[in-house]
Protein backbone atom coordinates (compact mmCIF):
# COMPACT_ATOMS: atom_id res chain seq x y z
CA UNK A 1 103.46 123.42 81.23
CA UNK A 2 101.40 124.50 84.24
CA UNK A 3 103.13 123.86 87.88
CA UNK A 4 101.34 123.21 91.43
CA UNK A 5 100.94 125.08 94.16
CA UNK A 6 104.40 123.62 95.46
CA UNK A 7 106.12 124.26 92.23
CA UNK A 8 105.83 120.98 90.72
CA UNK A 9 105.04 120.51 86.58
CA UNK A 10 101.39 118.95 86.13
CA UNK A 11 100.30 117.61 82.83
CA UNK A 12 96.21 118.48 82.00
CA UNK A 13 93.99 118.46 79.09
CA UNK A 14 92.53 121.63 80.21
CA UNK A 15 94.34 124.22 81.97
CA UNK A 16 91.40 125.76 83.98
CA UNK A 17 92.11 122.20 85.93
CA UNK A 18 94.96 123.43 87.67
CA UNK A 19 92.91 125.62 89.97
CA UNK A 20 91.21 122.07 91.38
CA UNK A 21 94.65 120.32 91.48
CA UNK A 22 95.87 122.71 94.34
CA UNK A 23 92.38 122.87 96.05
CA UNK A 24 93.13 119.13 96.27
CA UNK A 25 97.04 119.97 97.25
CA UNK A 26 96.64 122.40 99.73
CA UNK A 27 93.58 120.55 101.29
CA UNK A 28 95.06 117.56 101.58
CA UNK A 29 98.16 119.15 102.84
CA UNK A 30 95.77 121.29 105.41
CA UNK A 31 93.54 118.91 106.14
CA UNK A 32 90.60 121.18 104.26
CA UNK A 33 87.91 120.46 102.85
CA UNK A 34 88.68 121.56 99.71
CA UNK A 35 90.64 118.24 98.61
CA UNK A 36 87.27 117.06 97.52
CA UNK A 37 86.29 119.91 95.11
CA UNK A 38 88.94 117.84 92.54
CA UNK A 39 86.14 115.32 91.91
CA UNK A 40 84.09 117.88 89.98
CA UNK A 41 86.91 117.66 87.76
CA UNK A 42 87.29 113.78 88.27
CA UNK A 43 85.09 112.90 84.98
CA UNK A 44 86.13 115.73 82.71
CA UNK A 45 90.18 115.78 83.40
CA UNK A 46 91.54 113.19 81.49
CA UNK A 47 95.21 114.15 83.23
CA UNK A 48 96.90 111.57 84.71
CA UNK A 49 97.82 113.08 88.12
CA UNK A 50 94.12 114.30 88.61
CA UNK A 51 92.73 110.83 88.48
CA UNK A 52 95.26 109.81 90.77
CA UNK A 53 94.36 112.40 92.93
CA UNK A 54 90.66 111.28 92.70
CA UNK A 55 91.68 107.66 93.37
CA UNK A 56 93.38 108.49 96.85
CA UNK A 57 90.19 110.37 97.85
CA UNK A 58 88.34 107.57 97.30
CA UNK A 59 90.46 105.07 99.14
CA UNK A 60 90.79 107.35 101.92
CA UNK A 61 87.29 106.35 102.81
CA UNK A 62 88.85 103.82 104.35
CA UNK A 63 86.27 101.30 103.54
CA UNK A 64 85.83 97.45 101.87
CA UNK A 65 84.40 99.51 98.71
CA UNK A 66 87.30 102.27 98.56
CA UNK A 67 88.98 100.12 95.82
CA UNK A 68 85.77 100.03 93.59
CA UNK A 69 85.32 103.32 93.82
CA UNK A 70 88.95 104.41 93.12
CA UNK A 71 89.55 101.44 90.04
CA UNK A 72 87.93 103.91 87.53
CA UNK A 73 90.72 106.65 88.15
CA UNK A 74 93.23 104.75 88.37
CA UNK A 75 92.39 102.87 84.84
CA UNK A 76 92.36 106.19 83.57
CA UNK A 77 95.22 107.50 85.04
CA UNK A 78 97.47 104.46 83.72
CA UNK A 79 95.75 105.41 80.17
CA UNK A 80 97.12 108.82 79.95
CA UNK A 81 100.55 108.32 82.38
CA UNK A 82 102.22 107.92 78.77
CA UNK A 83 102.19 111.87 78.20
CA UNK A 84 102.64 112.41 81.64
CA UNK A 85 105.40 113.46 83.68
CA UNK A 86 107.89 111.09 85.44
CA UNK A 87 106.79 112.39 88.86
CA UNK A 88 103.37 111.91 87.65
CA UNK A 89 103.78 108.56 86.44
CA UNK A 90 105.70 106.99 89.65
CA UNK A 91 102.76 108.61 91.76
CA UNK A 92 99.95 106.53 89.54
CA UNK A 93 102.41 103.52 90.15
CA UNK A 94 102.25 104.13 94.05
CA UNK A 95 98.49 104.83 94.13
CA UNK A 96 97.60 101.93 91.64
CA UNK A 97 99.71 99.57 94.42
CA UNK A 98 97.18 101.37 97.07
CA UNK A 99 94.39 100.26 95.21
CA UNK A 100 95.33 96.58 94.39
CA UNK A 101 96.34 96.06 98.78
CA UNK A 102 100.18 95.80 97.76
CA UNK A 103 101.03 98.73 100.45
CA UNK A 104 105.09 97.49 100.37
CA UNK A 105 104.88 98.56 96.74
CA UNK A 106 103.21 102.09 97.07
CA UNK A 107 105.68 103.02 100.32
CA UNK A 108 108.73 101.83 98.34
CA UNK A 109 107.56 104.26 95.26
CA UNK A 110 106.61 107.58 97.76
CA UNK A 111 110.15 106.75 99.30
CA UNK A 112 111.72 106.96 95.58
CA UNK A 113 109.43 109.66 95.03
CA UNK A 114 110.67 111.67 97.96
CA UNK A 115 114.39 111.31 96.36
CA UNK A 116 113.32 112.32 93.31
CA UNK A 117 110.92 114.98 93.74
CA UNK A 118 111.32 116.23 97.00
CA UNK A 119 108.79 118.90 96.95
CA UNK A 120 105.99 116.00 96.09
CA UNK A 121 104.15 116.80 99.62
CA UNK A 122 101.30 114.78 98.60
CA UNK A 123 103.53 111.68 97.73
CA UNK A 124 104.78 112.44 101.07
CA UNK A 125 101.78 112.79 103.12
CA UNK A 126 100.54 109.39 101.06
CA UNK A 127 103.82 107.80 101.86
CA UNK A 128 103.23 108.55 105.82
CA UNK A 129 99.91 107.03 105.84
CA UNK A 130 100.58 104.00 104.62
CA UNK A 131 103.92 104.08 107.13
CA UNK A 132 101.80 104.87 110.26
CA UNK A 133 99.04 102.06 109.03
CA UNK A 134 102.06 99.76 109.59
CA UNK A 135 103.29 101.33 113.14
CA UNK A 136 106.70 102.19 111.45
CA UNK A 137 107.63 105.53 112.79
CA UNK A 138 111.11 105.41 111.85
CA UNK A 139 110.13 105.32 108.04
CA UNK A 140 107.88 108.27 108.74
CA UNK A 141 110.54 110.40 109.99
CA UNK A 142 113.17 109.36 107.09
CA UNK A 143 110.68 110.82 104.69
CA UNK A 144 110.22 113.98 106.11
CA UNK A 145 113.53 114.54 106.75
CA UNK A 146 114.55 113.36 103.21
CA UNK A 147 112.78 115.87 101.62
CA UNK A 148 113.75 119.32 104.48
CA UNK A 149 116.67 121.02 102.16
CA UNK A 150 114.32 121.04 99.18
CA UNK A 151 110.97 121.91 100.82
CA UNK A 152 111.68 123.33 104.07
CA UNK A 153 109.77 126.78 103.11
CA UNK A 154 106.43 124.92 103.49
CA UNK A 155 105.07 125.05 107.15
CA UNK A 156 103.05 121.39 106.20
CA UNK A 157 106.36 119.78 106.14
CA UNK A 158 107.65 120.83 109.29
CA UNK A 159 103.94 119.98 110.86
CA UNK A 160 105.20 116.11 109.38
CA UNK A 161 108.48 116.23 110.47
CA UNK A 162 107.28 116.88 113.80
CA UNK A 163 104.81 113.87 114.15
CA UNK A 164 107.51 112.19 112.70
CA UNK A 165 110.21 112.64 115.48
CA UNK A 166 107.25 112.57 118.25
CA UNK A 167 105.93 108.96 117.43
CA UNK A 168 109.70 108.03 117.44
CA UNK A 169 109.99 109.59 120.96
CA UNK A 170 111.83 112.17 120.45
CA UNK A 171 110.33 115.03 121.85
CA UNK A 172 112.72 118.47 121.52
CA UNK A 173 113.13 117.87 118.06
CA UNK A 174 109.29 117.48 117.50
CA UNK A 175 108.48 120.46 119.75
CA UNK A 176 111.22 122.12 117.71
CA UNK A 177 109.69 121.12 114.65
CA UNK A 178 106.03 122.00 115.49
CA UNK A 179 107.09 125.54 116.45
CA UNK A 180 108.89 126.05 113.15
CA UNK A 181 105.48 125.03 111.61
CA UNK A 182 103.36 127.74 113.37
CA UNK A 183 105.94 130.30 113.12
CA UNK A 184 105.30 130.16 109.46
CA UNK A 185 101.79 129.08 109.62
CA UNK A 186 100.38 129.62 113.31
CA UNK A 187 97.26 127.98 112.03
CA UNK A 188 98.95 124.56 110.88
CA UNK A 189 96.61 121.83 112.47
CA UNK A 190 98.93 118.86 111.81
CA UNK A 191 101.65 121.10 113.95
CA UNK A 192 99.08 121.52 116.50
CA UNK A 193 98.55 117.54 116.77
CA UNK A 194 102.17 117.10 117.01
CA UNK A 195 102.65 119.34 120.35
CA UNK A 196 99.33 118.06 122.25
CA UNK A 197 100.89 114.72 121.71
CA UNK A 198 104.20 116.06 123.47
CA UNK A 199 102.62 117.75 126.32
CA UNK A 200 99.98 114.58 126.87
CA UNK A 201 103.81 112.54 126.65
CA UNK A 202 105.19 115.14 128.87
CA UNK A 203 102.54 115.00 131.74
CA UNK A 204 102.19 118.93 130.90
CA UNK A 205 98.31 118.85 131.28
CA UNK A 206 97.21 122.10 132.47
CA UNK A 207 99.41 123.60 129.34
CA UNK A 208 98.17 121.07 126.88
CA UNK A 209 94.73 122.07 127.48
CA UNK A 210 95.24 125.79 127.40
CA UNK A 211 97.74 125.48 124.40
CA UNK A 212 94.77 123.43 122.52
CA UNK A 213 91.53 125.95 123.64
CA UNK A 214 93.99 128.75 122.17
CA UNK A 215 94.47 127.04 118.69
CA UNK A 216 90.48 125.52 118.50
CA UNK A 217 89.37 128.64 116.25
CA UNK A 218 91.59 127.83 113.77
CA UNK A 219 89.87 124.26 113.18
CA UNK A 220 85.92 125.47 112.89
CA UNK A 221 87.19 125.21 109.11
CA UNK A 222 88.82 121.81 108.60
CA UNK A 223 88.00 118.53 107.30
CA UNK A 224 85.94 116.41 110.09
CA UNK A 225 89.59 114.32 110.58
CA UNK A 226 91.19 116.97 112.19
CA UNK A 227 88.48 119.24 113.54
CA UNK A 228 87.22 115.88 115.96
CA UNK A 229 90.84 114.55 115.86
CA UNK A 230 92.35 117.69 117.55
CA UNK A 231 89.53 117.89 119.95
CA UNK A 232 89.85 114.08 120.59
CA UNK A 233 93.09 115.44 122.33
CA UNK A 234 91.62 118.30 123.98
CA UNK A 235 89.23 115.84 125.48
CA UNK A 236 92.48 113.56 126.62
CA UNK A 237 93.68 116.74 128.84
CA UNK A 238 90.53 117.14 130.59
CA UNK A 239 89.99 113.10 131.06
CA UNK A 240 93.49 113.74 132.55
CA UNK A 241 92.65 116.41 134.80
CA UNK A 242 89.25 114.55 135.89
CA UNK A 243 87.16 117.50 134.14
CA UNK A 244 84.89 114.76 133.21
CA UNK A 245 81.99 116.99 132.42
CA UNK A 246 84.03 119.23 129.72
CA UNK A 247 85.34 116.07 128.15
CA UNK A 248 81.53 114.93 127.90
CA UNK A 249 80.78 118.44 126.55
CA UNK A 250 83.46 118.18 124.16
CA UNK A 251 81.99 114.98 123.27
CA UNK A 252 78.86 115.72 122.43
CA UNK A 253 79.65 118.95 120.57
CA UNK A 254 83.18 118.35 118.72
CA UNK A 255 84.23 114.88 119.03
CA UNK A 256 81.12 112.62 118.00
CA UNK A 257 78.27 113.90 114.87
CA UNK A 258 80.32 116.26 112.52
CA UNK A 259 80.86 113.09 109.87
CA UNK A 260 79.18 110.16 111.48
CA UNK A 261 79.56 107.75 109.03
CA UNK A 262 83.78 108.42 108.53
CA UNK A 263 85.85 105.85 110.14
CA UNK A 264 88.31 108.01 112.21
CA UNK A 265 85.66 110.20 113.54
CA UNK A 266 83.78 106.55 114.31
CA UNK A 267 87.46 105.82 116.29
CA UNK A 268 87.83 108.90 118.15
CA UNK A 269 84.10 108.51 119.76
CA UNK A 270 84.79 104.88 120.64
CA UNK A 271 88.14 106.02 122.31
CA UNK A 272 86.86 108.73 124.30
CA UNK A 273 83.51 107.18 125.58
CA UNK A 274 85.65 104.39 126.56
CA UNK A 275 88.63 106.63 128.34
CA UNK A 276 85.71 108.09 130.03
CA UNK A 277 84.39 105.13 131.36
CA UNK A 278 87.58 103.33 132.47
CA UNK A 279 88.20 106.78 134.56
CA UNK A 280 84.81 106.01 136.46
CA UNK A 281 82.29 108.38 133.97
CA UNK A 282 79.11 107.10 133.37
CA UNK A 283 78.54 107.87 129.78
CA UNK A 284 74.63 107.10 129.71
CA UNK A 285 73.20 105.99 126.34
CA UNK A 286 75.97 107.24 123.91
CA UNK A 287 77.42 104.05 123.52
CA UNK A 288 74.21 102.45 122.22
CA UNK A 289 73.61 106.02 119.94
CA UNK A 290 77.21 105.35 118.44
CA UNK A 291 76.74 101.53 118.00
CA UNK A 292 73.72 102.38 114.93
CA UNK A 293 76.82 103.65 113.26
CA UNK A 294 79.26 101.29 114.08
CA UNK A 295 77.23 98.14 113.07
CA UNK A 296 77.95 98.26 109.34
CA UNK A 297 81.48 97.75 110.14
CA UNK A 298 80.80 94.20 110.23
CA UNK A 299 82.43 93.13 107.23
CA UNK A 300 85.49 95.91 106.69
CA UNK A 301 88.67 94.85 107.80
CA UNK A 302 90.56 97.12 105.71
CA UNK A 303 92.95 98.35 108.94
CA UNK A 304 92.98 96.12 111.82
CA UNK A 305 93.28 99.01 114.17
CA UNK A 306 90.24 100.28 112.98
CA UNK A 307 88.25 97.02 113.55
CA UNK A 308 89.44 96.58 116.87
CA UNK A 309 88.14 99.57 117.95
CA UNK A 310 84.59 99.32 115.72
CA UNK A 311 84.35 96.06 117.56
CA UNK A 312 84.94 97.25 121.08
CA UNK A 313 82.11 100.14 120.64
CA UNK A 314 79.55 97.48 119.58
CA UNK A 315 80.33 95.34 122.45
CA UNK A 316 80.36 97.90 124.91
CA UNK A 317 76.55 98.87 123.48
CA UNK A 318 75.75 95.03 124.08
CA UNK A 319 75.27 94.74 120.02
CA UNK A 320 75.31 90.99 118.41
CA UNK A 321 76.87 92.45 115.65
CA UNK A 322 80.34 92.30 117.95
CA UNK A 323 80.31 88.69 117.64
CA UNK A 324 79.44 88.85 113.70
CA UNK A 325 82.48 90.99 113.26
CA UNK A 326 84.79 89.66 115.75
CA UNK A 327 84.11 86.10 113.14
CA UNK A 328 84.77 87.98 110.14
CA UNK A 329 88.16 89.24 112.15
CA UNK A 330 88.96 85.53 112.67
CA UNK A 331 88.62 84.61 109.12
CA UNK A 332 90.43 87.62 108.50
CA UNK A 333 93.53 86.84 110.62
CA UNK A 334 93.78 82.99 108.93
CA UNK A 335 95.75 85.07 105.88
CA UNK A 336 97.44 87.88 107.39
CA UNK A 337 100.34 87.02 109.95
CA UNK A 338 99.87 90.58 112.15
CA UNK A 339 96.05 90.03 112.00
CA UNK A 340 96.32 86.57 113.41
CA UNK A 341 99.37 87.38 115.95
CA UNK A 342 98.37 90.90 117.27
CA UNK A 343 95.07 92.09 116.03
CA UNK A 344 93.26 88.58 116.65
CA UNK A 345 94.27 88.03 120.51
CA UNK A 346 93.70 92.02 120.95
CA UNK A 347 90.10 91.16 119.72
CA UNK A 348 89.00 88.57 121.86
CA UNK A 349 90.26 90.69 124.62
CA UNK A 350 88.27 93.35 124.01
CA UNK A 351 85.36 91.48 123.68
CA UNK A 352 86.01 89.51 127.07
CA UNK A 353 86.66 92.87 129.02
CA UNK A 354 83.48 94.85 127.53
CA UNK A 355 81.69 91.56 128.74
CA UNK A 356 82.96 91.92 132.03
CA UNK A 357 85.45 88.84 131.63
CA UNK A 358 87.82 90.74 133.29
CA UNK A 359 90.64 87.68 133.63
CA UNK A 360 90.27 86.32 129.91
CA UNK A 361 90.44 89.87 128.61
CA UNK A 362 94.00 89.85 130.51
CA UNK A 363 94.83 86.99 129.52
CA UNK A 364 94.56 87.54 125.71
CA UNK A 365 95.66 91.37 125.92
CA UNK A 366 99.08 90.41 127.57
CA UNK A 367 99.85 88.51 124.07
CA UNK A 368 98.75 91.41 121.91
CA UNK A 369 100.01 94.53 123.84
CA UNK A 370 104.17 93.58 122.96
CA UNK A 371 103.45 93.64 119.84
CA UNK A 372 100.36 96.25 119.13
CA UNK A 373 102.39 98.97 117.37
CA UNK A 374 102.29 96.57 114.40
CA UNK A 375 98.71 97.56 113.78
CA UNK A 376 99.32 101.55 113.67
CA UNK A 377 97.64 104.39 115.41
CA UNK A 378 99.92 106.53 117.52
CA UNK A 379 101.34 106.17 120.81
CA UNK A 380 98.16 108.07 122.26
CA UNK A 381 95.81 106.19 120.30
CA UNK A 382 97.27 102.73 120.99
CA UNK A 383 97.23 103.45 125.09
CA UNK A 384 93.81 102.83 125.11
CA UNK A 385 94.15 99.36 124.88
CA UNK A 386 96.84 99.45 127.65
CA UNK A 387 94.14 101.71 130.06
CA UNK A 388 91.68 98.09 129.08
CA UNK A 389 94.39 95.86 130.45
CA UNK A 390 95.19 97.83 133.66
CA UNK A 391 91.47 97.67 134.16
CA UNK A 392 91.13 94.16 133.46
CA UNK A 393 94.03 93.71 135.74
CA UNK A 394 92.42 95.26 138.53
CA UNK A 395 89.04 93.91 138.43
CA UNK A 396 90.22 90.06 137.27
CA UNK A 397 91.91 90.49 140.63
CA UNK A 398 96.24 90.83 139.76
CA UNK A 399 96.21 94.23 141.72
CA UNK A 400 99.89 93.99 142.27
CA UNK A 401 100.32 93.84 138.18
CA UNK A 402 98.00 96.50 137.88
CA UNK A 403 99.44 98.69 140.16
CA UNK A 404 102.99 99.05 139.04
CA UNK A 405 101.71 99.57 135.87
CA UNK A 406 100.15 102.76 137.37
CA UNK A 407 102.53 104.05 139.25
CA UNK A 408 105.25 103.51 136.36
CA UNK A 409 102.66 105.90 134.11
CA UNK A 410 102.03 108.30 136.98
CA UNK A 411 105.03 109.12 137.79
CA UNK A 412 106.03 109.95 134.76
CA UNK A 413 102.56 112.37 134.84
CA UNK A 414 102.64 113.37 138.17
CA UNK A 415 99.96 116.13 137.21
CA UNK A 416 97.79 112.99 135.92
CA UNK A 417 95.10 113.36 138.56
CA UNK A 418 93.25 109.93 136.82
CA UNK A 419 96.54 108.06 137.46
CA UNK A 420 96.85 109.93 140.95
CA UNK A 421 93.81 108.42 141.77
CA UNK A 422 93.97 104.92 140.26
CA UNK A 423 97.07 104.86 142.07
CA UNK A 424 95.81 105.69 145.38
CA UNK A 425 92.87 102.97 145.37
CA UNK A 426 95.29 100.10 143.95
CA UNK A 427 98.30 100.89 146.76
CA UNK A 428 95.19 100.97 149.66
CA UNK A 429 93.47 97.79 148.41
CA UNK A 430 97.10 95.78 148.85
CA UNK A 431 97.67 97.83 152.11
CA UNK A 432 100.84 100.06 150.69
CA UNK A 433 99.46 103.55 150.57
């Protein structure tokens, strides 16, 4: 029988398929975009691992239709899994649970999976996902590491670990780990993620931002995820360093227009317009330019950290769609316990401080903020909704609130020179500095 890329037996009705089963491997694994050339296959393959292949890339659209689109291949995956392999079979399981919402199901199976067949990186890399969707960092980092003695030649794996032990805080071992990635693989973009998100921990700006220019060629070739993703972070540096007008450059020709429509490149643009403007950047029309895309978000709620942020954008543009979606959130929330406790409060926040109701948007983001890693995004990601608070803080008029929240952030980044600043105008306005 044929093997993967990684070593691992696939079952196929025609062996010329194996070529598109480690395009999809390796480009999932490398974040190229090859991954997608395994749906020119998708209606000829009859093998059950290549329509579950095909029904991930559908659901990683990340949109209210994803499941429609992906119920095909999964229907035929479950009608061939009988000649299949058992690695084969426990991965249609897990991305079958995907497809019908029962995430608990498909984490439990990638966890068995890892155990099983440890050099399954795509089980693995599903298996994270799903784990960082939920905030649990911990369970990241137990996969990776489950899976080290038996895969620990591929530089991907080491690129996970690392994330892994940095969204758990511990930052050696995910510098370690990062390194060990690009010493096999200096190109390794997932490795590359990992370390900006140490040195942005760190308060090492000045390095982050040369460390990041040095590695940018090797993205010009990824998928539109980590190309804008990694230059999301770039961008953080120079917001960092107050080198507003790069971070608007970067912007304009990185950040926002590579995939418009594609929900995490939608996120990063909403982020970084609004880090922008809570450091004092006037960011012109961009926020009405990004709204056009934002407003058929309406209706998704398919990760509540991705609403939040959908919702924030259209607010800031001054769009009525914000309250249409911030409704649709509500009715959300009435069946889902972390929708209702964390994403729900979070919401109305947002709304209240893009409104300019600085002491409502306080109010209801000092119930959400405990408890906002239950949503997911990283550390990095989630601190944008801390930056709203401090802001809403400040301008709802609890300086004294707002500014030991600073000075607790700058001092662990003295180089910060947005904190130094912040800092400095919220110690003279209550007469300390």
């Amino acid at each position: 029988m044929p093997v993967d890329s990684l070593g691992n037996t696939v079952t196929l009705a025609d062996a010329a398929s194996l070529d598109h089963v480690d395009d999809f491997v390796q480009g999932l694994l490398r974040y190229e975009p090859r991954a997608v050339r395994l749906l020119d296959i998708a209606d000829q393959e009859s093998g059950a691992i290549v329509q579950a292949y095909a029904a991930a890339l559908q659901m990683f659209a990340e949109t209210p239709g994803a499941p429609a689109a992906a119920r095909p291949h999964v229907a035929r995956a479950q009608a061939a899994a009988a000649q299949a392999t058992p690695r084969e079979q426990r991965f249609v399981a897990a991305t079958a649970a995907w497809v019908a919402g029962d995430i608990d199901r498909a984490i439990a199976l990638h966890v068995e999976q890892a155990a099983e067949f440890p050099r399954d990186l795509v089980s693995l890399k599903l298996g994270q996902y799903h784990l960082f969707n939920r905030g649990d960092a911990p369970g990241m980092l137990r996969l990776a590491r489950a899976v080290l003695p038996a895969a620990g030649d591929v530089p991907q794996l080491h690129g996970m670990l690392a994330f892994g032990w940095e969204q758990c805080h511990y930052l050696r071992e995910a510098e370690a780990a990062a390194q060990q990635a690009l010493a096999g693989e200096p190109g390794e973009p997932w490795a590359h993620h990992a370390l900006a998100h140490v040195m942005l921990t760190e308060g090492r700006l000045a390095e982050g931002q040369q460390f990041m220019a040095e590695m940018a060629p090797h993205w010009a070739g990824l998928n539109s995820f980590m190309r804008t993703h990694n230059w999301w972070h770039a961008a953080l540096f120079a917001i960092e360093l107050e080198r507003f007008d790069d971070a608007l450059r970067l912007y304009d020709e990185q950040v926002w227009g590579v995939l418009p429509a594609y929900s995490q490149d939608q996120i990063n643009a909403v982020s970084l317009l609004a880090r922008l403007e809570l450091a004092g950047t006037d960011v012109g029309p961009r926020w009405q330019a990004l709204a056009t895309w934002l407003a058929p978000r309406v209706a998704d709620q398919v990760l509540a950290f991705l609403d939040l942020q959908y919702l924030y954008g259209l607010a800031r543009a001054g769009r009525p769609e914000a309250d249409a979606l911030l409704a649709n959130l509500q009715r959300h929330a009435a069946a889902d316990t972390t929708w209702r406790e964390v994403a729900l409060p979070a919401a109305h926040g947002l709304v209240a401080h893009a409104r300019g109701q600085h002491a409502d948007a306080a109010r209801a983001l000092a119930l959400a903020l405990p408890r906002l890693r239950e949503i997911g995004g990283s550390h990095a990601q989630r601190d944008l909704f801390q930056q709203i608070y401090i802001d809403a803080l400040a301008r709802g008029g609890q300086l004294a609130e707002a500014q030991n929240l600073v000075q607790q952030q700058a001092r662990l980044s003295p180089a910060s020179r947005r904190l130094e600043r912040q800092g400095h105008a919220l110690a003279a306005a209550l007469g300390i500095d």
